[in-house]
PDB file of N, CA and C in Angstrom:
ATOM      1  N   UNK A   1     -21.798 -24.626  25.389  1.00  0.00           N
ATOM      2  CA  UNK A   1     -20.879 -25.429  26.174  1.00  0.00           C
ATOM      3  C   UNK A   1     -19.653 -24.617  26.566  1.00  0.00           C
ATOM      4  N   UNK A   2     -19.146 -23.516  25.733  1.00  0.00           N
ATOM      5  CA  UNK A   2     -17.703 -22.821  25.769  1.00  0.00           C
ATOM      6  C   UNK A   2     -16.520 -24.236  25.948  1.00  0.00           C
ATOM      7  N   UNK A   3     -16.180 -24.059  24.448  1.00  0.00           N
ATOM      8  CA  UNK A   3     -15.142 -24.273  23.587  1.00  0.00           C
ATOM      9  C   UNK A   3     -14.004 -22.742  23.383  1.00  0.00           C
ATOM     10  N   UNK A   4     -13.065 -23.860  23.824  1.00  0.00           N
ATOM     11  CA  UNK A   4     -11.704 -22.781  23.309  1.00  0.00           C
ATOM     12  C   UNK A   4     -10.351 -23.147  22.642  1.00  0.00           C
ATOM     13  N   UNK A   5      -9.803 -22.840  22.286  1.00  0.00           N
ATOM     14  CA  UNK A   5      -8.393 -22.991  21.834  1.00  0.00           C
ATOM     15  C   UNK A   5      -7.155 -22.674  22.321  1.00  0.00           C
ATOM     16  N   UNK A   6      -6.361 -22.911  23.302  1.00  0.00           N
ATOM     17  CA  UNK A   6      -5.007 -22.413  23.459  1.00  0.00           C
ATOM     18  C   UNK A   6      -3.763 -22.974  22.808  1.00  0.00           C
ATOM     19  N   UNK A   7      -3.242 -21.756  22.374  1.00  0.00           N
ATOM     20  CA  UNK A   7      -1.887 -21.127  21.459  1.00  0.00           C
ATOM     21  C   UNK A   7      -0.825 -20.833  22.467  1.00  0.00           C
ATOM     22  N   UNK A   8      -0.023 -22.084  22.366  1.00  0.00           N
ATOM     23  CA  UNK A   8       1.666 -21.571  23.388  1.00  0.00           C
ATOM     24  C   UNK A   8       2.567 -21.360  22.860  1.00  0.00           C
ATOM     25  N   UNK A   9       3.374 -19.754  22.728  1.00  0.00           N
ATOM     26  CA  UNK A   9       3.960 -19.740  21.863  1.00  0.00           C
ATOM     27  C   UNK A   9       5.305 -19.644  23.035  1.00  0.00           C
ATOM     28  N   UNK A  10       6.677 -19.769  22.342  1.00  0.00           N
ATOM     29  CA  UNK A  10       7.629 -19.489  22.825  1.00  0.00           C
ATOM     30  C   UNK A  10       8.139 -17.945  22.790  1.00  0.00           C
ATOM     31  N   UNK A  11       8.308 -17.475  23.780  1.00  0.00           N
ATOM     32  CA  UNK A  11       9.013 -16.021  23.994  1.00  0.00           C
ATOM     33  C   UNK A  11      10.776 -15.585  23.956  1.00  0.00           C
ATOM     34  N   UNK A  12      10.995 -16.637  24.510  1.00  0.00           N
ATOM     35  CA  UNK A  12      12.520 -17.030  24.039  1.00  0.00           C
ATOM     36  C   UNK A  12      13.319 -16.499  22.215  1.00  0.00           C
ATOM     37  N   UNK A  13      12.449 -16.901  21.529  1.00  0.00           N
ATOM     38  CA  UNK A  13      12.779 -17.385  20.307  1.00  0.00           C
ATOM     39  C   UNK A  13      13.043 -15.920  19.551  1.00  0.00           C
ATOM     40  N   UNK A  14      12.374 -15.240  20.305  1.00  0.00           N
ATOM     41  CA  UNK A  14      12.421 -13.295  19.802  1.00  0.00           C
ATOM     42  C   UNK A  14      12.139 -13.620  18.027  1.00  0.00           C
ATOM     43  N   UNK A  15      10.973 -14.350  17.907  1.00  0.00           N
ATOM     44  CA  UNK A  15      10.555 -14.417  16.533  1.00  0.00           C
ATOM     45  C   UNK A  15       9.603 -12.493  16.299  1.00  0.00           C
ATOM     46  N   UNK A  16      10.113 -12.406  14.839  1.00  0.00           N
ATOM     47  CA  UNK A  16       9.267 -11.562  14.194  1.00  0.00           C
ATOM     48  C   UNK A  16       7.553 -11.437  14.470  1.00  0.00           C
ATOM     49  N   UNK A  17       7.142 -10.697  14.456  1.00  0.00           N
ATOM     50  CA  UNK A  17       5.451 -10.252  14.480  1.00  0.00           C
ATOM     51  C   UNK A  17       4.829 -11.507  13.432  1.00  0.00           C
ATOM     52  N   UNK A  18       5.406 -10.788  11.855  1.00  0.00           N
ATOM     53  CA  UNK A  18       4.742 -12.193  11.026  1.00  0.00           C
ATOM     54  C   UNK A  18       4.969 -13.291  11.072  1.00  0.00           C
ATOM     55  N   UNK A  19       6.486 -13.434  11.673  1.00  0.00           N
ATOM     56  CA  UNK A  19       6.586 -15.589  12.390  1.00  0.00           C
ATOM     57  C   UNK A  19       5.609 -15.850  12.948  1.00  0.00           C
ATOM     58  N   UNK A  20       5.576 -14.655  13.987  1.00  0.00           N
ATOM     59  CA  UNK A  20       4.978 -15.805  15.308  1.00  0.00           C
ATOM     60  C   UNK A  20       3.658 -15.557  14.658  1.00  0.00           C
ATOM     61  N   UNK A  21       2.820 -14.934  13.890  1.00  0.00           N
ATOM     62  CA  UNK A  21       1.359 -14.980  13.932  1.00  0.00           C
ATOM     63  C   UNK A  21       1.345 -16.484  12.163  1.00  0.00           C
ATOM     64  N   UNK A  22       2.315 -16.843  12.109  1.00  0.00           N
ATOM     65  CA  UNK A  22       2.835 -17.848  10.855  1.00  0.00           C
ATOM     66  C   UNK A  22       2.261 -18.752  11.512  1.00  0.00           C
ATOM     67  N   UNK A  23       3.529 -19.296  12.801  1.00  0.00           N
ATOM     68  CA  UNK A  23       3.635 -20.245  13.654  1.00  0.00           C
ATOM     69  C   UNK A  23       2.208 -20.674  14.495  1.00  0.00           C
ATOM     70  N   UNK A  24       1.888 -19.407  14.982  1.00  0.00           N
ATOM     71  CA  UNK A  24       0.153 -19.645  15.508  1.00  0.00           C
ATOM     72  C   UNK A  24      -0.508 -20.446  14.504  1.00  0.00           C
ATOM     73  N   UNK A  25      -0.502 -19.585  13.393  1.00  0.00           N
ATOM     74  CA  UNK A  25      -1.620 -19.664  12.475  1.00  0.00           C
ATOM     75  C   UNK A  25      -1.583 -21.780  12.240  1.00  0.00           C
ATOM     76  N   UNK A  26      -0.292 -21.911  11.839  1.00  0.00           N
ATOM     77  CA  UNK A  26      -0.031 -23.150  11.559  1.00  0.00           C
ATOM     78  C   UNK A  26      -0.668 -24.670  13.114  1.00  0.00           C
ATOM     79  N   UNK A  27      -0.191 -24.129  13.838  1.00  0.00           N
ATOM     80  CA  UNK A  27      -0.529 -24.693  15.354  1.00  0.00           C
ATOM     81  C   UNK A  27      -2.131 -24.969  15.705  1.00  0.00           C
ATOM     82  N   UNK A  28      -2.940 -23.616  15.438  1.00  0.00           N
ATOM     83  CA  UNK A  28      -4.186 -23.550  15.382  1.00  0.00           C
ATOM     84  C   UNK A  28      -5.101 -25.004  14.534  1.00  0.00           C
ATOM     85  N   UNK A  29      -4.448 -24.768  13.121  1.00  0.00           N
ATOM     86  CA  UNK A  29      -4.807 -25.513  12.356  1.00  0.00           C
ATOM     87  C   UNK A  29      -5.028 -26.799  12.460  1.00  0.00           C
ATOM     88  N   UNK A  30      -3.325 -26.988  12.609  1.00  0.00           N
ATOM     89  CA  UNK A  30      -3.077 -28.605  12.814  1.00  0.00           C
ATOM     90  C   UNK A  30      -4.035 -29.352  13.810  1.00  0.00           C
ATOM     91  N   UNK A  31      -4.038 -28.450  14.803  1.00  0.00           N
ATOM     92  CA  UNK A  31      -4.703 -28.993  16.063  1.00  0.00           C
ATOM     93  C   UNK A  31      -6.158 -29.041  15.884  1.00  0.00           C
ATOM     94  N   UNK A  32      -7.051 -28.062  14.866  1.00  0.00           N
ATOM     95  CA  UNK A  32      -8.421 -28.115  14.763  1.00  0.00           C
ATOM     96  C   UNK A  32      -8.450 -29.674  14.255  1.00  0.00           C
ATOM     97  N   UNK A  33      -7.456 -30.038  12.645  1.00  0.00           N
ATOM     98  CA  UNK A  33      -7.473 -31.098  12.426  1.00  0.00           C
ATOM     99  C   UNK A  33      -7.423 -32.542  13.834  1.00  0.00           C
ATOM    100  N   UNK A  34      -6.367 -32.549  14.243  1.00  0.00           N
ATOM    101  CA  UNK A  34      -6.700 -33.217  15.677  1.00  0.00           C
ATOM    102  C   UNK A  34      -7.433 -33.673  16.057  1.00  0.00           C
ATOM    103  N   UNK A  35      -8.440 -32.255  16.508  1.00  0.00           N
ATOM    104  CA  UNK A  35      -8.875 -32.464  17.237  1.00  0.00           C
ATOM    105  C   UNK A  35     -10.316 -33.049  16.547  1.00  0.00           C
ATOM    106  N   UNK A  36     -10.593 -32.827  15.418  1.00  0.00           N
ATOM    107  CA  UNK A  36     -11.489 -33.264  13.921  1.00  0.00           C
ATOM    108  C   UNK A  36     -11.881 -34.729  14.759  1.00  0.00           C
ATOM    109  N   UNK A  37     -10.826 -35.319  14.556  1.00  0.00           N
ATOM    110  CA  UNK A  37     -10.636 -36.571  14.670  1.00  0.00           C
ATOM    111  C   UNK A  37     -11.225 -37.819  16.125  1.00  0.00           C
ATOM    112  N   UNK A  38     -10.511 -36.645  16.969  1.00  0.00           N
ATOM    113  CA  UNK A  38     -11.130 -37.044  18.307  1.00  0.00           C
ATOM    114  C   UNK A  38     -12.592 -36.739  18.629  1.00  0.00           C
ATOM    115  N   UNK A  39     -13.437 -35.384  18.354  1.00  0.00           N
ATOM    116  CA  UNK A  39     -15.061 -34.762  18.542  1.00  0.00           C
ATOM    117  C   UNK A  39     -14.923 -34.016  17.703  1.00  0.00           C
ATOM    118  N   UNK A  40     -15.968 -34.339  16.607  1.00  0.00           N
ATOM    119  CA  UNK A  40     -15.809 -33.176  15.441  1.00  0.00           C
ATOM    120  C   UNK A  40     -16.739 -32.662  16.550  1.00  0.00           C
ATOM    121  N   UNK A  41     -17.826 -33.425  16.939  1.00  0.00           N
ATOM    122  CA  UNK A  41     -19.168 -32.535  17.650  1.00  0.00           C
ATOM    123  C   UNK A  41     -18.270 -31.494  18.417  1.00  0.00           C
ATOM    124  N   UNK A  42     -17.495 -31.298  18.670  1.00  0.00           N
ATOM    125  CA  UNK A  42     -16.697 -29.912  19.366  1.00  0.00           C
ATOM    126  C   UNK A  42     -15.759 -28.983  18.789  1.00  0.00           C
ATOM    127  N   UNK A  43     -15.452 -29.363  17.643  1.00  0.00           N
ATOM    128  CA  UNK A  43     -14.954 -28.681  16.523  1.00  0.00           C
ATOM    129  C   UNK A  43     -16.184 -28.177  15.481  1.00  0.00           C
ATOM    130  N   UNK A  44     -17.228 -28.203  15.844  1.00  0.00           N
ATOM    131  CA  UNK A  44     -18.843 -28.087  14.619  1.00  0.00           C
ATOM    132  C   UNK A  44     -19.138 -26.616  16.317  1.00  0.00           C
ATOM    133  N   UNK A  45     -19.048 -27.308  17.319  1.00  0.00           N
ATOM    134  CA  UNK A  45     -19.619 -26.211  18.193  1.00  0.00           C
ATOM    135  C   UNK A  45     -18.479 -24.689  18.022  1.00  0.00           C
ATOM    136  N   UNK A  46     -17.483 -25.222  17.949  1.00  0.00           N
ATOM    137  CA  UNK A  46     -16.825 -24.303  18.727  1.00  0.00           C
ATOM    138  C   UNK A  46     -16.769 -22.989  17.787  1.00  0.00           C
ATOM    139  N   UNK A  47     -16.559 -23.783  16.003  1.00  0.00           N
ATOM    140  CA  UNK A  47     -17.041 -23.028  14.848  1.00  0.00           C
ATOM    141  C   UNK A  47     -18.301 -22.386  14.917  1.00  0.00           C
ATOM    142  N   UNK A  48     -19.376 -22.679  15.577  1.00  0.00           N
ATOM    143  CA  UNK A  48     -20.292 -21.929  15.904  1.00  0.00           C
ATOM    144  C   UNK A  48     -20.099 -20.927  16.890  1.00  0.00           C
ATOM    145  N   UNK A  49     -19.751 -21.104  17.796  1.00  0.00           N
ATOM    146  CA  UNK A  49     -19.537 -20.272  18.749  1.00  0.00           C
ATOM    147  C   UNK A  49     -18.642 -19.002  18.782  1.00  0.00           C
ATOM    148  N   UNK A  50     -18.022 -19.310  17.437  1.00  0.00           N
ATOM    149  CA  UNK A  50     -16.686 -18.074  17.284  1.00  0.00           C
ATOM    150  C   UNK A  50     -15.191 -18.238  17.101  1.00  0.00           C
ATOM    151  N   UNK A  51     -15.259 -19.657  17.243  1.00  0.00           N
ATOM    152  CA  UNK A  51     -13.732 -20.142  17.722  1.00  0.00           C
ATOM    153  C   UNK A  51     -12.739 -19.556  18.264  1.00  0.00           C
ATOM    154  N   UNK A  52     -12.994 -19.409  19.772  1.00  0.00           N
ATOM    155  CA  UNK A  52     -12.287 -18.679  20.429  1.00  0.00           C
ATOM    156  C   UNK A  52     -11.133 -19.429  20.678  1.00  0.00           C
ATOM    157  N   UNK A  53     -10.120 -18.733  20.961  1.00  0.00           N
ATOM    158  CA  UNK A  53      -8.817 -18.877  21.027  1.00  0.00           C
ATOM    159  C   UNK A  53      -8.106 -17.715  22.199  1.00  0.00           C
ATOM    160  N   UNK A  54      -6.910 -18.498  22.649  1.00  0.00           N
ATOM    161  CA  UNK A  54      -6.215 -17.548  23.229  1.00  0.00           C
ATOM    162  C   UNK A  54      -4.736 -17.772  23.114  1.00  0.00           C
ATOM    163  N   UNK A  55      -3.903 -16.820  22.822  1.00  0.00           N
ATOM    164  CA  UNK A  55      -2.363 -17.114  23.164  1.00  0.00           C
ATOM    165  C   UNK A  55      -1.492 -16.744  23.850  1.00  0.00           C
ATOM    166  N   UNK A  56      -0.806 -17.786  24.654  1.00  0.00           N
ATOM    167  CA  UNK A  56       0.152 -17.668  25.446  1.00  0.00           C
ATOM    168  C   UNK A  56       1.372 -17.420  25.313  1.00  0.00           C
ATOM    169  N   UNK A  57       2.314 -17.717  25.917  1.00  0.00           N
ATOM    170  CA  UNK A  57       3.806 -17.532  26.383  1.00  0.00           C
ATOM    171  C   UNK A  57       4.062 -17.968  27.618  1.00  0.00           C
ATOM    172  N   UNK A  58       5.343 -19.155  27.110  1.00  0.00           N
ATOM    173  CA  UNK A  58       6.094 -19.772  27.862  1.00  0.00           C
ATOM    174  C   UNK A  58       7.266 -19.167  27.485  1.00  0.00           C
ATOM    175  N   UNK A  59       8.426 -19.412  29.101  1.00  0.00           N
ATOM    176  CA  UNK A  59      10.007 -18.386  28.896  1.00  0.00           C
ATOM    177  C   UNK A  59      10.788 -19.438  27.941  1.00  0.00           C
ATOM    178  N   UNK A  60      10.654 -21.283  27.626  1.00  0.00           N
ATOM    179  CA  UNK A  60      11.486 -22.023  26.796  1.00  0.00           C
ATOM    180  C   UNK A  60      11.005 -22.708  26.456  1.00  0.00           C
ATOM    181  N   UNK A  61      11.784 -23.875  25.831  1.00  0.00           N
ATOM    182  CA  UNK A  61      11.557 -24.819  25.054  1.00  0.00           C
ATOM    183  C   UNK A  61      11.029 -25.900  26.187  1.00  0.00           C
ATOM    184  N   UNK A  62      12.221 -26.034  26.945  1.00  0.00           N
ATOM    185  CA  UNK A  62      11.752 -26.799  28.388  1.00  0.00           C
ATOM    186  C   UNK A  62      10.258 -26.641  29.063  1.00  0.00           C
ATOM    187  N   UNK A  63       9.609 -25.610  29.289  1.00  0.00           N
ATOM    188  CA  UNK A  63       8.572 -25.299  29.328  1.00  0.00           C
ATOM    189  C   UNK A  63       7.516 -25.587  28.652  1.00  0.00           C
ATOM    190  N   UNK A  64       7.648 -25.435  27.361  1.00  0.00           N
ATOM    191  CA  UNK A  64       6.692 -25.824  25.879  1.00  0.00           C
ATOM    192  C   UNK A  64       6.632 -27.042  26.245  1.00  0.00           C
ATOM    193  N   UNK A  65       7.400 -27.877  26.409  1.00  0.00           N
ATOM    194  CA  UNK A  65       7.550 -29.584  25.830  1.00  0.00           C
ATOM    195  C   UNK A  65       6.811 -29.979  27.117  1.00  0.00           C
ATOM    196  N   UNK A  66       7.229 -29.320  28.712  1.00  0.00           N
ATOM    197  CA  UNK A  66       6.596 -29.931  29.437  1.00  0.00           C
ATOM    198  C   UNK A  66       4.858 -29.563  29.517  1.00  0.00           C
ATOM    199  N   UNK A  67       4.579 -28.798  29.228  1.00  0.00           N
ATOM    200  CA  UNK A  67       2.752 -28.308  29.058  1.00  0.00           C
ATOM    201  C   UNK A  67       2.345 -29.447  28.143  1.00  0.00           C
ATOM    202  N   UNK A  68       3.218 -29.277  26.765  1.00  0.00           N
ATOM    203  CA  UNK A  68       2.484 -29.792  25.647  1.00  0.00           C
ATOM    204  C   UNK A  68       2.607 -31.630  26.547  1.00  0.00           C
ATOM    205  N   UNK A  69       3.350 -32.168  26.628  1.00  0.00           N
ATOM    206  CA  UNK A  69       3.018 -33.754  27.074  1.00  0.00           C
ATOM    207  C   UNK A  69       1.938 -34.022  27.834  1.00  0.00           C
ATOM    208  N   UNK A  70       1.935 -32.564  29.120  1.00  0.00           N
ATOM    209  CA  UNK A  70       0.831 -33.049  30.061  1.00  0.00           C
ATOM    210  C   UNK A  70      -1.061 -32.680  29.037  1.00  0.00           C
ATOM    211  N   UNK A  71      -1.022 -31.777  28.523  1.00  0.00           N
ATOM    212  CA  UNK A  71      -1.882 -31.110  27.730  1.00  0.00           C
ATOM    213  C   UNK A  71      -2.400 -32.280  26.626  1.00  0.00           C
ATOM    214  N   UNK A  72      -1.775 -32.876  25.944  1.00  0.00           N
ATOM    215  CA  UNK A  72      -1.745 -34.049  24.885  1.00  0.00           C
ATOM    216  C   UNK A  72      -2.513 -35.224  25.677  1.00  0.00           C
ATOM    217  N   UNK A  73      -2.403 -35.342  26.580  1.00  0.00           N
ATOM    218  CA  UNK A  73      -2.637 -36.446  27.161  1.00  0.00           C
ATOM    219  C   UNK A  73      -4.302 -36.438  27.618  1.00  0.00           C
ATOM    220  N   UNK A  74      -4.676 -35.149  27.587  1.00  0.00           N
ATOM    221  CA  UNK A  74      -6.419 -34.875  27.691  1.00  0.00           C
ATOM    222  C   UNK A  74      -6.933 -34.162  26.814  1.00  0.00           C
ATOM    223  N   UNK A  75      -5.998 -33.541  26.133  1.00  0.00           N
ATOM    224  CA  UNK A  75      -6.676 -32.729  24.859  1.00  0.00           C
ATOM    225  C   UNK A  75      -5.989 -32.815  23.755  1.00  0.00           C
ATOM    226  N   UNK A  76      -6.616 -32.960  22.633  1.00  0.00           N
ATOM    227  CA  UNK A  76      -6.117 -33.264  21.033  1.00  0.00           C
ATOM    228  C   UNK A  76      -5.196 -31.999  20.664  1.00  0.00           C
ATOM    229  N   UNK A  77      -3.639 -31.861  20.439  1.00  0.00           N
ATOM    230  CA  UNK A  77      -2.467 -30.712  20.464  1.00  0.00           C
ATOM    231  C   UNK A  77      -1.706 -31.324  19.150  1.00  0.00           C
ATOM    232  N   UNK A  78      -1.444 -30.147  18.783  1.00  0.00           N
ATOM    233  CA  UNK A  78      -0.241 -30.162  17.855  1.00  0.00           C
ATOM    234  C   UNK A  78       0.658 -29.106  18.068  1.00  0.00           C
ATOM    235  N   UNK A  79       2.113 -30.030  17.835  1.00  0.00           N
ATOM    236  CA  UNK A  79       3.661 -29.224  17.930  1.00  0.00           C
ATOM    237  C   UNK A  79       3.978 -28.812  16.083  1.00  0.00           C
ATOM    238  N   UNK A  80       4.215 -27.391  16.659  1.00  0.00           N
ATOM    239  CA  UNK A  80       4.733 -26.924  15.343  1.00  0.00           C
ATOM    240  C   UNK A  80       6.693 -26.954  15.686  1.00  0.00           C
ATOM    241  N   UNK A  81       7.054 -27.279  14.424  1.00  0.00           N
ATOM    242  CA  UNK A  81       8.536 -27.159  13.480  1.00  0.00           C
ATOM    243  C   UNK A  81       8.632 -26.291  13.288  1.00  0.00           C
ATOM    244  N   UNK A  82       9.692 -25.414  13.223  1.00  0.00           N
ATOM    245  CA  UNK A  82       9.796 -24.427  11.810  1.00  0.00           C
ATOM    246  C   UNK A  82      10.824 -25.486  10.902  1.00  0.00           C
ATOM    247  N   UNK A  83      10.622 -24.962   9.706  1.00  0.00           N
ATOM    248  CA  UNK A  83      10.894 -25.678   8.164  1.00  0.00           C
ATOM    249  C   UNK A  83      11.940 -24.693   8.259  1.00  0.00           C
ATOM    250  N   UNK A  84      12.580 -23.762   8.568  1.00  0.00           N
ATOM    251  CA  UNK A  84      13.761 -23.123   8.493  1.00  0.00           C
ATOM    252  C   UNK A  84      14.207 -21.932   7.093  1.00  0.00           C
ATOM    253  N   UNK A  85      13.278 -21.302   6.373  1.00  0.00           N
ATOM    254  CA  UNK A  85      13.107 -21.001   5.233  1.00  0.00           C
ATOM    255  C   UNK A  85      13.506 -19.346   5.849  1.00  0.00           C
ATOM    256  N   UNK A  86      13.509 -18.839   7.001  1.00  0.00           N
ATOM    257  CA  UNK A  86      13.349 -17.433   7.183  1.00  0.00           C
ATOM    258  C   UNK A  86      14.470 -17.256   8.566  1.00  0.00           C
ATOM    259  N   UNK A  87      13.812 -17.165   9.604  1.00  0.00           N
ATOM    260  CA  UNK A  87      14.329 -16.643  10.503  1.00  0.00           C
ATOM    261  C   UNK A  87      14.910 -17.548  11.883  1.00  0.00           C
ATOM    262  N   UNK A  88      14.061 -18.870  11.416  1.00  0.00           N
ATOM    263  CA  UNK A  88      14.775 -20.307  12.627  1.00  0.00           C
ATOM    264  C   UNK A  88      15.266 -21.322  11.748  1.00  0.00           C
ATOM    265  N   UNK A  89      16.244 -22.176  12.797  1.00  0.00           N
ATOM    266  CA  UNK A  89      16.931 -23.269  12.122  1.00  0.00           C
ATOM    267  C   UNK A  89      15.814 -24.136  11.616  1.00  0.00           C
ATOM    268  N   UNK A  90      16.249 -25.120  10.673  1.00  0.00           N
ATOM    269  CA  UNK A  90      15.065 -26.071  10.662  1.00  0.00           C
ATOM    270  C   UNK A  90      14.625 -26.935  11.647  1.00  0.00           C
ATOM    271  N   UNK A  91      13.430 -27.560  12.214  1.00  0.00           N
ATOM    272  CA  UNK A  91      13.298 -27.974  12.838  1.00  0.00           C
ATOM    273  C   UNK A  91      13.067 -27.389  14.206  1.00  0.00           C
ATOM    274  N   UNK A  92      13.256 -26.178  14.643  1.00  0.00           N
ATOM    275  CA  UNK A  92      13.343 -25.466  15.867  1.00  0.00           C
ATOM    276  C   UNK A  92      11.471 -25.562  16.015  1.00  0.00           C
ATOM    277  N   UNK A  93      11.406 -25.810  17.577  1.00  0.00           N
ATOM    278  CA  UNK A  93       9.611 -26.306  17.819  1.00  0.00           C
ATOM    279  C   UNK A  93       9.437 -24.435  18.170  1.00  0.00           C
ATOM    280  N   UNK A  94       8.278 -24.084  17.673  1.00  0.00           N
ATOM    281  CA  UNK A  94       8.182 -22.681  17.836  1.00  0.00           C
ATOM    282  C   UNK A  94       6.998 -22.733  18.892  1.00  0.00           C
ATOM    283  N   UNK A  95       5.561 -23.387  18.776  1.00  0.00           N
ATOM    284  CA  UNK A  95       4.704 -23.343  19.535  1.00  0.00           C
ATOM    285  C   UNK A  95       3.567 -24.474  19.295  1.00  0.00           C
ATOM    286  N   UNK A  96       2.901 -24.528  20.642  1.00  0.00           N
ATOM    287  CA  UNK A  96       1.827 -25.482  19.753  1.00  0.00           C
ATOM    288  C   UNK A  96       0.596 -24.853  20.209  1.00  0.00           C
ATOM    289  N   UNK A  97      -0.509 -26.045  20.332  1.00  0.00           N
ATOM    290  CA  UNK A  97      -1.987 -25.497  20.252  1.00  0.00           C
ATOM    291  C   UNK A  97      -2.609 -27.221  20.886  1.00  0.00           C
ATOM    292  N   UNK A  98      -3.747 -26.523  21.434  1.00  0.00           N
ATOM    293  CA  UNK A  98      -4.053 -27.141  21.998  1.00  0.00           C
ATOM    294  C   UNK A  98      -5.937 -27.280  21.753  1.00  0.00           C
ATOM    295  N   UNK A  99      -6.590 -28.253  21.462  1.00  0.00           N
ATOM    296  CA  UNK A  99      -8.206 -28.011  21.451  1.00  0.00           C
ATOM    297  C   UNK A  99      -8.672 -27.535  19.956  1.00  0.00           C
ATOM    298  N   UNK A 100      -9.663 -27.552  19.655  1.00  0.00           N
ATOM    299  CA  UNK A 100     -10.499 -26.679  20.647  1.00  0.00           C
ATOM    300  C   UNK A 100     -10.999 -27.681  21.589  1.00  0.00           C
ATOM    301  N   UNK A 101     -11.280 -27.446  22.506  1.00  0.00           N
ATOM    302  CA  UNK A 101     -11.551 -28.765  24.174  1.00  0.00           C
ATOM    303  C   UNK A 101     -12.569 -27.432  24.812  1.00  0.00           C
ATOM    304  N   UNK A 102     -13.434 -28.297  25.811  1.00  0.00           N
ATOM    305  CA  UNK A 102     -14.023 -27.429  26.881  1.00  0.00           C
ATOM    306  C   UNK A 102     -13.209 -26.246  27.542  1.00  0.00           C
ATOM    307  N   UNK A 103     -13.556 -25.177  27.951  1.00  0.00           N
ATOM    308  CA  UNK A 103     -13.003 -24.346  28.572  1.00  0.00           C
ATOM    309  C   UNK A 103     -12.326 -24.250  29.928  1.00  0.00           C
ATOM    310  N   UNK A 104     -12.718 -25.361  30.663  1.00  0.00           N
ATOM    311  CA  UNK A 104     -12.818 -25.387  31.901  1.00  0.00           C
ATOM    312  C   UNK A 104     -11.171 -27.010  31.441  1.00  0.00           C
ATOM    313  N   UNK A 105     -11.457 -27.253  31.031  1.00  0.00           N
ATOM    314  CA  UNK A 105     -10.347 -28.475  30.814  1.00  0.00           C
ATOM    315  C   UNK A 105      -9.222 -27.481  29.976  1.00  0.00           C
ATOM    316  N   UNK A 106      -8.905 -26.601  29.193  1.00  0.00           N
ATOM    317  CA  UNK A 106      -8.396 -25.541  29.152  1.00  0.00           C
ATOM    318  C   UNK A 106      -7.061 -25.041  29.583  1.00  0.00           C
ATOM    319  N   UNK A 107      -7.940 -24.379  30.265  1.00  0.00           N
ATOM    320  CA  UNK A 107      -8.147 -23.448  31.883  1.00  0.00           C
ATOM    321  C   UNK A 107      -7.148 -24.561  32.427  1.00  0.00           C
ATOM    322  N   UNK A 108      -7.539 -25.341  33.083  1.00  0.00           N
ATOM    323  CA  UNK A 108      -6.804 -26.471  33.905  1.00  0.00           C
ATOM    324  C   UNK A 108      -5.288 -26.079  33.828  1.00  0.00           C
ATOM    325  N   UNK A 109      -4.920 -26.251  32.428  1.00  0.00           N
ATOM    326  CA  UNK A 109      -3.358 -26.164  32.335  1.00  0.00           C
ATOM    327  C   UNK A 109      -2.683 -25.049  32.151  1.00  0.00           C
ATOM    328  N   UNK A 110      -3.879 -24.215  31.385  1.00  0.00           N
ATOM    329  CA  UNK A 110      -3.029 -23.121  31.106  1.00  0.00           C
ATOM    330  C   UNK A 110      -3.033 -21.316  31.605  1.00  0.00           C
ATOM    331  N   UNK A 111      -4.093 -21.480  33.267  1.00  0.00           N
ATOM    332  CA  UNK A 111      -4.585 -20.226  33.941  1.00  0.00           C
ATOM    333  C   UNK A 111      -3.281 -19.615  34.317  1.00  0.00           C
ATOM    334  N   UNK A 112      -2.078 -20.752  34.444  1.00  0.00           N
ATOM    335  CA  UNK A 112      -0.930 -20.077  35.089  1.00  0.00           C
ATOM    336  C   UNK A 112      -0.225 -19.022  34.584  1.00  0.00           C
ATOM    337  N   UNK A 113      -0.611 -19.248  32.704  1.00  0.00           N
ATOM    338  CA  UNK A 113       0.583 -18.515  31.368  1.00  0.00           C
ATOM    339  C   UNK A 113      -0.014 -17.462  31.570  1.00  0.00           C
ATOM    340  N   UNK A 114       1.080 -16.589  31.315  1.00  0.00           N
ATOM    341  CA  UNK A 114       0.575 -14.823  30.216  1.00  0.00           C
ATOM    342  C   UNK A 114       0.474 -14.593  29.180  1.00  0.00           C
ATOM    343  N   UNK A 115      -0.840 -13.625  28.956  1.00  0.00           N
ATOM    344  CA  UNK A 115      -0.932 -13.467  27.352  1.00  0.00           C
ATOM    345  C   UNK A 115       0.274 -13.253  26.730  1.00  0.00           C
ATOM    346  N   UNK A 116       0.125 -13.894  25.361  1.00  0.00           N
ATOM    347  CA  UNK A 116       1.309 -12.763  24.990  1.00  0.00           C
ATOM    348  C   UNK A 116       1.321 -11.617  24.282  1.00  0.00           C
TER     349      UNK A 116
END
């Protein structure tokens, strides 16, 4: 079928190498859970398939919030916090995740971003 995952992280935030792969890591997760909920049958494929993933970059917060509402609304997403223990205030939204969802529904929202 091609199942994927997209990872929006913020570029703004000039987080560390090990934040931001923290912040992914956490985003990824939440959202497999998610998305558990809505089609495991696409969370069972996509684990087969490799669980592909990709991550982005948006320039703000403004940016993040507006993807993630439109994105939420067709595909199972989770917003990550930071808990504030290291290098962001508490509470600062670092990135979210989106799927795993079809590729082509994806794609839709997010052909515009750059890797990061």
């Amino acid at each position: 079928m091609g199942l994927k995952q997209a990872i929006v992280v913020r570029s703004d935030l000039k987080m560390g190498r090990g934040k931001l792969a923290a912040q992914a890591s956490h985003a990824s997760l939440l959202a497999c859970r998610m998305a558990e909920k809505h089609n495991r049958e696409y969370v069972n494929e996509w684990e087969k398939e490799g669980q592909k993933k990709i991550v982005l970059k948006v320039a703000s917060l403004g940016e993040l919030l507006e993807l993630y509402e439109k994105m939420k609304k067709e595909i199972p997403c989770a917003l990550v916090q930071d808990a504030g223990h290291t290098q962001l205030e508490p509470g600062t939204i670092t990135c979210f995740a989106a799927g795993p969802a079809p590729e082509e529904k994806v794609d839709k929202f997010v052909r515009h971003l750059k890797l990061l």
